[in-house]
C-alpha atoms as a PDB file:
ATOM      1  CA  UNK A   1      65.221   7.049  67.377  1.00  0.00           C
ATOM      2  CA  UNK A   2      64.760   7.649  63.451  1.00  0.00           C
ATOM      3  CA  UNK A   3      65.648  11.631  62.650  1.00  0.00           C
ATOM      4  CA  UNK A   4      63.708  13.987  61.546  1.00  0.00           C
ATOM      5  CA  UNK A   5      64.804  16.260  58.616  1.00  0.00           C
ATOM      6  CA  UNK A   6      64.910  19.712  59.728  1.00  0.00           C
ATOM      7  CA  UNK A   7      63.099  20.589  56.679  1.00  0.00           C
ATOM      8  CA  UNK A   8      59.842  18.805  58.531  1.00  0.00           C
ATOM      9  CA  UNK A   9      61.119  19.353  61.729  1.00  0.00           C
ATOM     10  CA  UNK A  10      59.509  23.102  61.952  1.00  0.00           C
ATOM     11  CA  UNK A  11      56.188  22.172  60.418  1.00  0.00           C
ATOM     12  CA  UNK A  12      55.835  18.870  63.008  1.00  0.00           C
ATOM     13  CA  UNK A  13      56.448  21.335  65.720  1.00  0.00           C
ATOM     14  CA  UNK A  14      54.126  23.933  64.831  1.00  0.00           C
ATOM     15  CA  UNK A  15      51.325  21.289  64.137  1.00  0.00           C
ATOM     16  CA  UNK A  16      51.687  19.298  67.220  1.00  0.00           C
ATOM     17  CA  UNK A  17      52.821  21.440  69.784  1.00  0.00           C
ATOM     18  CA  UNK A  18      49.581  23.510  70.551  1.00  0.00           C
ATOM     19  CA  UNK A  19      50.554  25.221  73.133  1.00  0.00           C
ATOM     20  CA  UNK A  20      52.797  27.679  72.121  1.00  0.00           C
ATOM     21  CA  UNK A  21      54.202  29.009  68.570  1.00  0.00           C
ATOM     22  CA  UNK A  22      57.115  28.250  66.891  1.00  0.00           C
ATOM     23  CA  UNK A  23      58.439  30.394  64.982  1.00  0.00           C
ATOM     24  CA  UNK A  24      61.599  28.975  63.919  1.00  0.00           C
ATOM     25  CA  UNK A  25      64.042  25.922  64.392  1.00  0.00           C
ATOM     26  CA  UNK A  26      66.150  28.180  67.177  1.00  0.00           C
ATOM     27  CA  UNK A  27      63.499  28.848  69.310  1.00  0.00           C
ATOM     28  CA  UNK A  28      63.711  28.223  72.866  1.00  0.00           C
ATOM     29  CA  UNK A  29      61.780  26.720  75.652  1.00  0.00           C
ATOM     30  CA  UNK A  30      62.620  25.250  79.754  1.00  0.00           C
ATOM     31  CA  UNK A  31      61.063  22.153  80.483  1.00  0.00           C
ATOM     32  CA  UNK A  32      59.223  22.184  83.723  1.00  0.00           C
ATOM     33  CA  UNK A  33      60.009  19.062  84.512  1.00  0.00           C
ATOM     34  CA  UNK A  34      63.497  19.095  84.091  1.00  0.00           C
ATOM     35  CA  UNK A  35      64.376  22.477  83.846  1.00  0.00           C
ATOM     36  CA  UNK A  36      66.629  22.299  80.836  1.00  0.00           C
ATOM     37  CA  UNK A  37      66.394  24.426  78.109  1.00  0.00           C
ATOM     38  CA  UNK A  38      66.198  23.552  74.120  1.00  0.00           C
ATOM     39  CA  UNK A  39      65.737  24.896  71.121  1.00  0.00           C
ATOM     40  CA  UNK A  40      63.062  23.038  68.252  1.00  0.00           C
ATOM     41  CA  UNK A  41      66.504  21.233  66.645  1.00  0.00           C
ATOM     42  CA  UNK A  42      67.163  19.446  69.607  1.00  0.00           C
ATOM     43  CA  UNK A  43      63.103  18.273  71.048  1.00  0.00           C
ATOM     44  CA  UNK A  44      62.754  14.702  70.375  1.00  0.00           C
ATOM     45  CA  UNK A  45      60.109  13.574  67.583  1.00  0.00           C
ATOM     46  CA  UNK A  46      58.610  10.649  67.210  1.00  0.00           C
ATOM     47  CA  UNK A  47      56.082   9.263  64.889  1.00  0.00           C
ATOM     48  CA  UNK A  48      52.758   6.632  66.453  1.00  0.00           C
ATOM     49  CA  UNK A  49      51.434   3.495  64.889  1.00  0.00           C
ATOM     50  CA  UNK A  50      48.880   6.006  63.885  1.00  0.00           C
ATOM     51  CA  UNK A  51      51.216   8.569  61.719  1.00  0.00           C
ATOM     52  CA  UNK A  52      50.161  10.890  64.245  1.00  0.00           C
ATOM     53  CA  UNK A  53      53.940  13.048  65.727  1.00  0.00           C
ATOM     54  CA  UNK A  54      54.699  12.992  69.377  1.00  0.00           C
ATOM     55  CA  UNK A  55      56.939  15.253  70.511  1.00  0.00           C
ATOM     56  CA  UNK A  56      59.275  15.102  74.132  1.00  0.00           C
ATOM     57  CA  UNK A  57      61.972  16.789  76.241  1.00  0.00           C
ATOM     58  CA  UNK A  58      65.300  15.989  74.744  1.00  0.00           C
ATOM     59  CA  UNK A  59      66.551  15.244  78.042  1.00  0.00           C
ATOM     60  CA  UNK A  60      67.295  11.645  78.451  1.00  0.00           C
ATOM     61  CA  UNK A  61      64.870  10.328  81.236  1.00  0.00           C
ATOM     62  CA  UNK A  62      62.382  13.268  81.022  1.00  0.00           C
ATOM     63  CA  UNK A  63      59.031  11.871  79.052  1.00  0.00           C
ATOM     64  CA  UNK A  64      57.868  15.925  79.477  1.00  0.00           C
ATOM     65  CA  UNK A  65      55.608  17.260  76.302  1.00  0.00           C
ATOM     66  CA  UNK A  66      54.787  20.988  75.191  1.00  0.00           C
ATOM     67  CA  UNK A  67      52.409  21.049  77.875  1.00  0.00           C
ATOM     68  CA  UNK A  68      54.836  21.269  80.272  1.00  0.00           C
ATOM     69  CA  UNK A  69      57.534  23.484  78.027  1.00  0.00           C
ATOM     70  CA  UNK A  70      57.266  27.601  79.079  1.00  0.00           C
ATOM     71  CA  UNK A  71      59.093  30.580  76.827  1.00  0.00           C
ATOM     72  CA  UNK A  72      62.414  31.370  78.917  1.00  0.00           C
ATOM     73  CA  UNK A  73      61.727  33.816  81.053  1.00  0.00           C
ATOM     74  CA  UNK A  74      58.297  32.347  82.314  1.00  0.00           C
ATOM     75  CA  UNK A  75      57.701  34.765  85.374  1.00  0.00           C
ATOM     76  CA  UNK A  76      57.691  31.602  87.818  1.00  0.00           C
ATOM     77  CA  UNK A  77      60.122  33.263  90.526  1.00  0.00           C
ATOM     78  CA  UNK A  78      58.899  32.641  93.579  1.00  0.00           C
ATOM     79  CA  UNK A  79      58.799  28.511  94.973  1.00  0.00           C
ATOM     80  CA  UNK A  80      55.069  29.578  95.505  1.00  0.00           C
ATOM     81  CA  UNK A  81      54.434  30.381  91.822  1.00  0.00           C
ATOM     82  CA  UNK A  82      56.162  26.991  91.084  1.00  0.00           C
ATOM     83  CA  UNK A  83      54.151  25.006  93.471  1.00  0.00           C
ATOM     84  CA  UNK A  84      50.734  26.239  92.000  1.00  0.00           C
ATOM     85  CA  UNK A  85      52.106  25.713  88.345  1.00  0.00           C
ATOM     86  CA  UNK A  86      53.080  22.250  89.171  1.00  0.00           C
ATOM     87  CA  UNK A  87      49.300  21.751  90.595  1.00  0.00           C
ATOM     88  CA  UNK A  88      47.860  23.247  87.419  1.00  0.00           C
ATOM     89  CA  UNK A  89      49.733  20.346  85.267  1.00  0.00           C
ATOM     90  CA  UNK A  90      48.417  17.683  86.898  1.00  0.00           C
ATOM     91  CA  UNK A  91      45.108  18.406  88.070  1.00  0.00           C
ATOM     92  CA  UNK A  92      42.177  16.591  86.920  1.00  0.00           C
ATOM     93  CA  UNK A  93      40.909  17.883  83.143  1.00  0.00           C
ATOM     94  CA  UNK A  94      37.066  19.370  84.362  1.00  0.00           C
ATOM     95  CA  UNK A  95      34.351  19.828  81.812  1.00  0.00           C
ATOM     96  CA  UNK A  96      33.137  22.648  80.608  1.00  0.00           C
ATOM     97  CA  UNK A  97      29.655  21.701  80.213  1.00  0.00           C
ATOM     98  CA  UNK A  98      29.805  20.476  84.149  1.00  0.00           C
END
């Protein structure tokens, strides 16, 4: 995978994650998914036939995106909590004009 300097690494974060705010290169976040937690150096970056930046879970294996990154500390305790969270990631998009 081709690196990204740091000095773009920030700006690619803040622009394509839209989710949640970065507010610098240290900040952390738990994958979902995998449950590991990184900070913005180490989230893997890569760039489409289209110039457009995709970003994923460092972890080797995990294909997670900022959708399913939370701030440490996310107040999922209870398996319950979890459960629904995992429902709300992959249910069906619905339309708001529906």
């Amino acid at each position: 995978r081709p690196h990204v300097p740091l000095a773009d690494r920030l700006l690619i974060l803040r622009a394509a994650d839209q989710f949640r705010h970065w507010g610098s290169l240290d900040d952390h976040r738990v994958c979902v998914m995998c449950e590991t937690e990184f900070t913005g150096r180490q989230v893997g970056i890569t760039r489409t036939r289209s110039g457009h930046y995709r970003l994923h879970c460092p972890t080797e294996e995990c294909n997670a995106g900022p959708r399913q990154w939370v701030y440490p500390g996310n107040p999922l305790t209870s398996d319950a909590a979890y459960q629904d969270w995992q429902r709300a990631l992959f249910a069906p998009e619905t339309s708001a004009a529906a």
